[in-house]
C-alpha atoms as a PDB file:
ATOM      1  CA  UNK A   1      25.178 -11.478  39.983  1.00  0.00           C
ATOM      2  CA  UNK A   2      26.669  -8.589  38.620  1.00  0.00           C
ATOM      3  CA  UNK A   3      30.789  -8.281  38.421  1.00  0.00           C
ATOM      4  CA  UNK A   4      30.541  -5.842  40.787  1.00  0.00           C
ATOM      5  CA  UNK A   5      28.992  -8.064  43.163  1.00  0.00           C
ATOM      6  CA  UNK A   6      31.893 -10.008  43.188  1.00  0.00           C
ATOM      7  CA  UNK A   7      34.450 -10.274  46.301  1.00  0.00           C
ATOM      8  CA  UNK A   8      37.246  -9.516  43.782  1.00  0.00           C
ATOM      9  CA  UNK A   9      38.570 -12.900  43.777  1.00  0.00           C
ATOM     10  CA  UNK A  10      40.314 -12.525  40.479  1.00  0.00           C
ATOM     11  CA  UNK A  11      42.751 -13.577  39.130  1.00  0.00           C
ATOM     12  CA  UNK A  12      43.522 -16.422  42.100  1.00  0.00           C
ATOM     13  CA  UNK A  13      46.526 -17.008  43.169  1.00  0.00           C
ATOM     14  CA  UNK A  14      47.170 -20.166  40.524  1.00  0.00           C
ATOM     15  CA  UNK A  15      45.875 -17.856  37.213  1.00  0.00           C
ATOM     16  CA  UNK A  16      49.023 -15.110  38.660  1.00  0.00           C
ATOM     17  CA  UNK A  17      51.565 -17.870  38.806  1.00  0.00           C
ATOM     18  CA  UNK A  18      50.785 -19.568  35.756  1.00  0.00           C
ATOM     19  CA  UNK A  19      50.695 -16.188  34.063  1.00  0.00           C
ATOM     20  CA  UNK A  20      54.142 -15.432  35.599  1.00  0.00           C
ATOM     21  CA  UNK A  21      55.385 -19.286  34.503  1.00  0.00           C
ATOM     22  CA  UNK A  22      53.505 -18.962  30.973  1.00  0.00           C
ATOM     23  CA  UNK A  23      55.915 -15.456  30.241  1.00  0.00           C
ATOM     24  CA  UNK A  24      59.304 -17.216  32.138  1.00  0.00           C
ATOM     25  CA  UNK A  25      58.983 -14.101  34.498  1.00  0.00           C
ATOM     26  CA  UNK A  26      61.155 -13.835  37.246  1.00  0.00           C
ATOM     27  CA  UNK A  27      58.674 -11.715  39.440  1.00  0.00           C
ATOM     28  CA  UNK A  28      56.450 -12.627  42.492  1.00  0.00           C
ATOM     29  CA  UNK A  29      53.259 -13.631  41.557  1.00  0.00           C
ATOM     30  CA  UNK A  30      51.914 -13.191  44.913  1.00  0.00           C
ATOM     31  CA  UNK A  31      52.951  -9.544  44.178  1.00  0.00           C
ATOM     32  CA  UNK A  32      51.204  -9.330  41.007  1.00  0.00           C
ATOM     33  CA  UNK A  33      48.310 -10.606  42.250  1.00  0.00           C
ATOM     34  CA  UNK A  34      48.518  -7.814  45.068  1.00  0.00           C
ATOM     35  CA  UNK A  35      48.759  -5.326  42.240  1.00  0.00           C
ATOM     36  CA  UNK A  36      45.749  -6.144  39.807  1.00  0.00           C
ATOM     37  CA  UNK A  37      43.960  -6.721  42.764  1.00  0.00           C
ATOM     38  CA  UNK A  38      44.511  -3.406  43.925  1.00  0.00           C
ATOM     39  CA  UNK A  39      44.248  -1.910  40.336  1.00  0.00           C
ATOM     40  CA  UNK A  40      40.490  -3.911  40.273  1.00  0.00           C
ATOM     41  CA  UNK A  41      39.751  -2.339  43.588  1.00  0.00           C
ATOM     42  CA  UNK A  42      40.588   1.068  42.672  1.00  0.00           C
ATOM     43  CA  UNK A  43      38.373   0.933  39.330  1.00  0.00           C
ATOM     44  CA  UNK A  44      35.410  -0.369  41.581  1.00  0.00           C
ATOM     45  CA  UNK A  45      35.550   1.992  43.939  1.00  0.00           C
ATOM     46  CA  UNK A  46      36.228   4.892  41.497  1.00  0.00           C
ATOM     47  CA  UNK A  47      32.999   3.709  40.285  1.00  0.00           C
ATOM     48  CA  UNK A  48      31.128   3.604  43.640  1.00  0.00           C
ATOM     49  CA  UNK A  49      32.668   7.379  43.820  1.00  0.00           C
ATOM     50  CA  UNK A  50      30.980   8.562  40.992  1.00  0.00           C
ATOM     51  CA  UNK A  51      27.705   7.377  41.535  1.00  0.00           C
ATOM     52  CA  UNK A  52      27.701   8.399  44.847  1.00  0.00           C
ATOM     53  CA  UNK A  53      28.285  11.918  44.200  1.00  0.00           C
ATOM     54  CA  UNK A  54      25.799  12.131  41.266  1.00  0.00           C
ATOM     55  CA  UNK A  55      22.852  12.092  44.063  1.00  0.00           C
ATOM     56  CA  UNK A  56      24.554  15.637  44.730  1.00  0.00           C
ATOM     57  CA  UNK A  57      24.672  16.548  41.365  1.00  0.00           C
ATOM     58  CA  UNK A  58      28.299  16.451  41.747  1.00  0.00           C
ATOM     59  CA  UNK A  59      31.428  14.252  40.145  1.00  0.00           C
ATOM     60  CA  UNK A  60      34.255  12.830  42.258  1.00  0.00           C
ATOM     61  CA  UNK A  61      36.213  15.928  40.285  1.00  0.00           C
ATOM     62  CA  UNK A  62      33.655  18.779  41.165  1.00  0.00           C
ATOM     63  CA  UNK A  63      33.437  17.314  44.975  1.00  0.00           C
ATOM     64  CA  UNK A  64      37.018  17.084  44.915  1.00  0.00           C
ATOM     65  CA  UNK A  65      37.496  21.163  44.407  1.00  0.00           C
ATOM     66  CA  UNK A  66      34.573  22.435  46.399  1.00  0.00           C
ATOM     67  CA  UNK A  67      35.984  20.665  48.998  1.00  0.00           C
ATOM     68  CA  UNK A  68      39.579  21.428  48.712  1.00  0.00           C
ATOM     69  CA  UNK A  69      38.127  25.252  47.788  1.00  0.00           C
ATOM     70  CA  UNK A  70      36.369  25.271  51.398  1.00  0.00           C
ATOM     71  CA  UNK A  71      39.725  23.658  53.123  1.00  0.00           C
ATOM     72  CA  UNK A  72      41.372  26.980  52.218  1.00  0.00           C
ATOM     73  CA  UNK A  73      39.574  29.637  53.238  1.00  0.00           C
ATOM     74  CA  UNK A  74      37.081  29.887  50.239  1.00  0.00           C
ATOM     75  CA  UNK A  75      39.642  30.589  47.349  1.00  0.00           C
ATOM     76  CA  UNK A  76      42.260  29.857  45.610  1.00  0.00           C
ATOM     77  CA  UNK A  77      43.784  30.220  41.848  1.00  0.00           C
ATOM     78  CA  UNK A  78      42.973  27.286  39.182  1.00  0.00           C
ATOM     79  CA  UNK A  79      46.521  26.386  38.561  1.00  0.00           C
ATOM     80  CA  UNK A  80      47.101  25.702  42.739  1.00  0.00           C
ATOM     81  CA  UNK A  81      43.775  23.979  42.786  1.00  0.00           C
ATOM     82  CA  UNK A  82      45.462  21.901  39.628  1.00  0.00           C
ATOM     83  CA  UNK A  83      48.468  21.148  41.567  1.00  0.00           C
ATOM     84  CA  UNK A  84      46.548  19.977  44.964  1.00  0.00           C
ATOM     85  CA  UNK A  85      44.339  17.819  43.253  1.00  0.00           C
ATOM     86  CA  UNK A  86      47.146  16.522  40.882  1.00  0.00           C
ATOM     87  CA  UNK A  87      45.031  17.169  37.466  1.00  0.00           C
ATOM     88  CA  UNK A  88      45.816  19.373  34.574  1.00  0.00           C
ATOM     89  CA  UNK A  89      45.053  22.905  34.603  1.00  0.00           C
ATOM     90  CA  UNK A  90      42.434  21.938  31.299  1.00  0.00           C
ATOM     91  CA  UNK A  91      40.809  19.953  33.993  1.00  0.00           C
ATOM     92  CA  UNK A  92      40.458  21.913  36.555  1.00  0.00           C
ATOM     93  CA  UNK A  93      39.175  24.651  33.837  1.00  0.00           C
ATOM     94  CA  UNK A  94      36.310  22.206  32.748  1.00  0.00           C
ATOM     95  CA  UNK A  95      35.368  21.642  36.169  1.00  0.00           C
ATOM     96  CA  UNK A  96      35.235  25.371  37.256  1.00  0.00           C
ATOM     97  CA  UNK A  97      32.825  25.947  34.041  1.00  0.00           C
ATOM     98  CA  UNK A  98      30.351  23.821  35.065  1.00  0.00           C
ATOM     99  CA  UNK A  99      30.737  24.682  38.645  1.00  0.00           C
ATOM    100  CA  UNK A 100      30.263  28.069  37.678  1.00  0.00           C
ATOM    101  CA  UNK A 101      27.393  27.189  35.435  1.00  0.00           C
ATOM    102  CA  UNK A 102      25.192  25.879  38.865  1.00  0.00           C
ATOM    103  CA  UNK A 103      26.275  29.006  40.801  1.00  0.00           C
ATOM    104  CA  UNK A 104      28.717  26.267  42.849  1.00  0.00           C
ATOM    105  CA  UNK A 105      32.037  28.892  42.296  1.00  0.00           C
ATOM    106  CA  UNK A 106      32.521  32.043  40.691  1.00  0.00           C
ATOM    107  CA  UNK A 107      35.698  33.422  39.551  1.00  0.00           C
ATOM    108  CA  UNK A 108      37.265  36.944  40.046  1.00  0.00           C
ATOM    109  CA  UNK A 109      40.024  38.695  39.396  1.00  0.00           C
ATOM    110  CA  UNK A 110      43.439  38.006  41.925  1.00  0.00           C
ATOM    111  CA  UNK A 111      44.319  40.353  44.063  1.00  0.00           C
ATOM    112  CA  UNK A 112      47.525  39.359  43.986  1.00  0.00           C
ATOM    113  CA  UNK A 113      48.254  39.126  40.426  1.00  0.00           C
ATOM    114  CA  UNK A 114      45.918  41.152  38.705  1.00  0.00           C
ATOM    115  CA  UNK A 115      46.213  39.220  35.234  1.00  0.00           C
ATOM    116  CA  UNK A 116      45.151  35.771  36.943  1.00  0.00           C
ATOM    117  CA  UNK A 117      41.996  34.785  38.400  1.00  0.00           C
ATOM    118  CA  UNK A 118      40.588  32.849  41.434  1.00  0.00           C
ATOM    119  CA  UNK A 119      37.831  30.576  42.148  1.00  0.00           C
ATOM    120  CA  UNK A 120      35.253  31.889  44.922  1.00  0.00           C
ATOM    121  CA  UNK A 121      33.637  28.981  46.765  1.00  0.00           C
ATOM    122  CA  UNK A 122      29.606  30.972  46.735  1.00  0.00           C
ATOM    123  CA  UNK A 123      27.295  30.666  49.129  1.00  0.00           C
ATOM    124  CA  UNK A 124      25.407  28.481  47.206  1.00  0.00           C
ATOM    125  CA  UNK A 125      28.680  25.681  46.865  1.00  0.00           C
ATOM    126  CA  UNK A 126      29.253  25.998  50.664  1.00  0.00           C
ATOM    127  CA  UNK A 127      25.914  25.165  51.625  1.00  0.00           C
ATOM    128  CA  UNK A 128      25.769  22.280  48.843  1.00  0.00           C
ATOM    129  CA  UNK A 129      28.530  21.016  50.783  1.00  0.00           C
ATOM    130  CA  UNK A 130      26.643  21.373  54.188  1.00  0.00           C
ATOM    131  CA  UNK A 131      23.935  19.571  52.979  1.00  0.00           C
ATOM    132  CA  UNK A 132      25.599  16.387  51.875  1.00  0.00           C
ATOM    133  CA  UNK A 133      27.663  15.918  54.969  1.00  0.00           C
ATOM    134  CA  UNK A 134      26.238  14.316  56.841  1.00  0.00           C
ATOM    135  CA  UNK A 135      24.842  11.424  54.117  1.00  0.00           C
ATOM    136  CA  UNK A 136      28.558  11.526  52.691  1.00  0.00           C
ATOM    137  CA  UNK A 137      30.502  10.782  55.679  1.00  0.00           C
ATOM    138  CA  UNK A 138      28.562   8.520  56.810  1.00  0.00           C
ATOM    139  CA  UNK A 139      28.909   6.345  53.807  1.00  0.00           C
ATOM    140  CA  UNK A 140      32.516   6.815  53.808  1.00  0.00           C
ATOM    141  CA  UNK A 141      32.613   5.726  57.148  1.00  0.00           C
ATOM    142  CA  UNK A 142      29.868   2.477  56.632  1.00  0.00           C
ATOM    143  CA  UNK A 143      32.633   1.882  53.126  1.00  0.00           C
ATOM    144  CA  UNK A 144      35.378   0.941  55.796  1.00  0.00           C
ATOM    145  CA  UNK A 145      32.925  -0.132  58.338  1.00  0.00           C
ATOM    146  CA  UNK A 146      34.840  -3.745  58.010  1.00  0.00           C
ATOM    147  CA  UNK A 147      37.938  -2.589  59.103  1.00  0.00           C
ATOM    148  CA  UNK A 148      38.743  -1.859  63.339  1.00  0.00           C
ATOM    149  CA  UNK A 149      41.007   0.704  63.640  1.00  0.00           C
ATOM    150  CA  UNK A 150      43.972  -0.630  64.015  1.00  0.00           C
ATOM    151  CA  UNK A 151      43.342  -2.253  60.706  1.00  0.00           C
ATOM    152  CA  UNK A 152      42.299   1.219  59.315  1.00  0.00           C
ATOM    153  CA  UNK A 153      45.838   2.448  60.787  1.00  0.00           C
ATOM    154  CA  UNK A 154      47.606  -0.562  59.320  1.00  0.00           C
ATOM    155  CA  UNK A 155      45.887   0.126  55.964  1.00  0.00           C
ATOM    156  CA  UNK A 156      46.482   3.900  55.726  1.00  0.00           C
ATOM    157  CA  UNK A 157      50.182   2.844  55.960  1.00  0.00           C
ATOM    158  CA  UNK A 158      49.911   0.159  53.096  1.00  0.00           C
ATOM    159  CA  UNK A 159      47.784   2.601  51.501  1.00  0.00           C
ATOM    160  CA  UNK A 160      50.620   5.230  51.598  1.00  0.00           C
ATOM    161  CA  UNK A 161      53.199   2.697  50.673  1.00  0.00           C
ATOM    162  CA  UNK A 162      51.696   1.518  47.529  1.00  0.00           C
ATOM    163  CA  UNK A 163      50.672   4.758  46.559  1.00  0.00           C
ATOM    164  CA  UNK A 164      54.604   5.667  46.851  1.00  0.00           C
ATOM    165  CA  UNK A 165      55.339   2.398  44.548  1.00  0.00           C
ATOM    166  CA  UNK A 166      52.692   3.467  42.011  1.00  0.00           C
ATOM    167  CA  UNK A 167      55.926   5.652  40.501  1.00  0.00           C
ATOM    168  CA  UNK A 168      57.247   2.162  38.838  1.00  0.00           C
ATOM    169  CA  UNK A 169      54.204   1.949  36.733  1.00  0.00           C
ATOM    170  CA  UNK A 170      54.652   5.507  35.566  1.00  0.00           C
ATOM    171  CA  UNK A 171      58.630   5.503  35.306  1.00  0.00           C
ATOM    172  CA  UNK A 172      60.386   5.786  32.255  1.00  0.00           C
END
C-alpha cells in the first residue's frame, strides 16, 4: 500500500492533542487536525491533478489558462490571465512559451495598447480542449462521486470558508 492509498487518517485525533499538550498550546486540536488534514488533502489531490492532465499533454497550469483563455472569448493579456489565475506574471510567461511552443496559443500584438501583447487561444488549443472534455469531466465528476448534492452544496460552502481563512496562514 502506497501513502496515497491511504484514507488520510493522519495525524488522529490523539497525535493533534498530544501535539497541542506537548507545545502548552492553547488552540483546538480538533481544528488542527481539520487543517493538516485539509493541507494533506490538497497535496494529494494537487497530485491526482497533475497526472491527470499529463494524458493531455497538459499541466494543471497550462489547463488552467486554455481554459480560462476559452471562458473569455479567446483572448486576453498575460498580466489579466496572471491576476485570474492568481500566479505571477513570470508564470504565466513560462506557461504561454510552452503553450506557444505546441501551437496551443499564440500571442499578438493588443489592440488596445499597442506596446502589450495578448494570448490567442488557436484552433489547435480549442480543439485540444474539445477533445478532453468529455474524459475530464467525467473524472471530475466520478472524484466527488461520494458526495450527494446537498453534501456537494454543504462542501462548496466549507470549501469557500476555509479558503477565506487560508489568509491567517499567509498574514503577517
Amino acid at each position: 500500500m502506497t501513502r496515497d492509498d491511504i484514507d488520510g487518517e493522519a495525524p488522529t485525533p490523539d497525535q493533534a492533542r498530544r501535539q497541542v499538550e506537548h507545545y502548552g498550546l492553547e488552540v483546538d486540536p480538533q481544528a488542527v487536525l481539520v487543517a493538516v488534514r485539509l493541507i494533506s488533502a490538497g497535496a494529494r489531490v494537487g497530485r491526482a491533478a497533475e497526472a491527470h492532465f499529463a494524458r493531455f499533454g497538459l499541466s494543471t497550469g497550462r489547463y488552467r489558462l486554455l481554459a480560462d483563455l476559452e471562458d473569455h472569448g479567446g483572448e486576453k493579456s498575460p498580466s489579466h490571465l496572471a491576476l485570474d489565475l492568481g500566479v505571477s506574471r513570470a508564470t504565466v510567461t513560462g506557461l504561454l512559451d510552452g503553450l506557444e511552443r505546441e501551437g496551443l496559443i499564440a500571442r499578438r500584438p493588443s489592440t488596445e495598447d499597442g506596446r502589450g501583447t495578448v494570448a490567442v487561444l488557436t484552433a489547435r488549443g480549442a480543439q485540444r480542449l474539445r477533445d478532453m472534455a468529455p474524459d475530464h469531466f467525467g473524472r471530475l465528476e466520478a472524484m466527488v462521486g461520494g458526495l450527494s448534492v446537498e453534501e456537494r452544496a454543504v462542501f462548496l460552502d466549507l470549501l469557500a470558508r476555509v479558503v477565506r481563512g487560508s489568509a491567517a496562514l499567509t498574514a503577517d
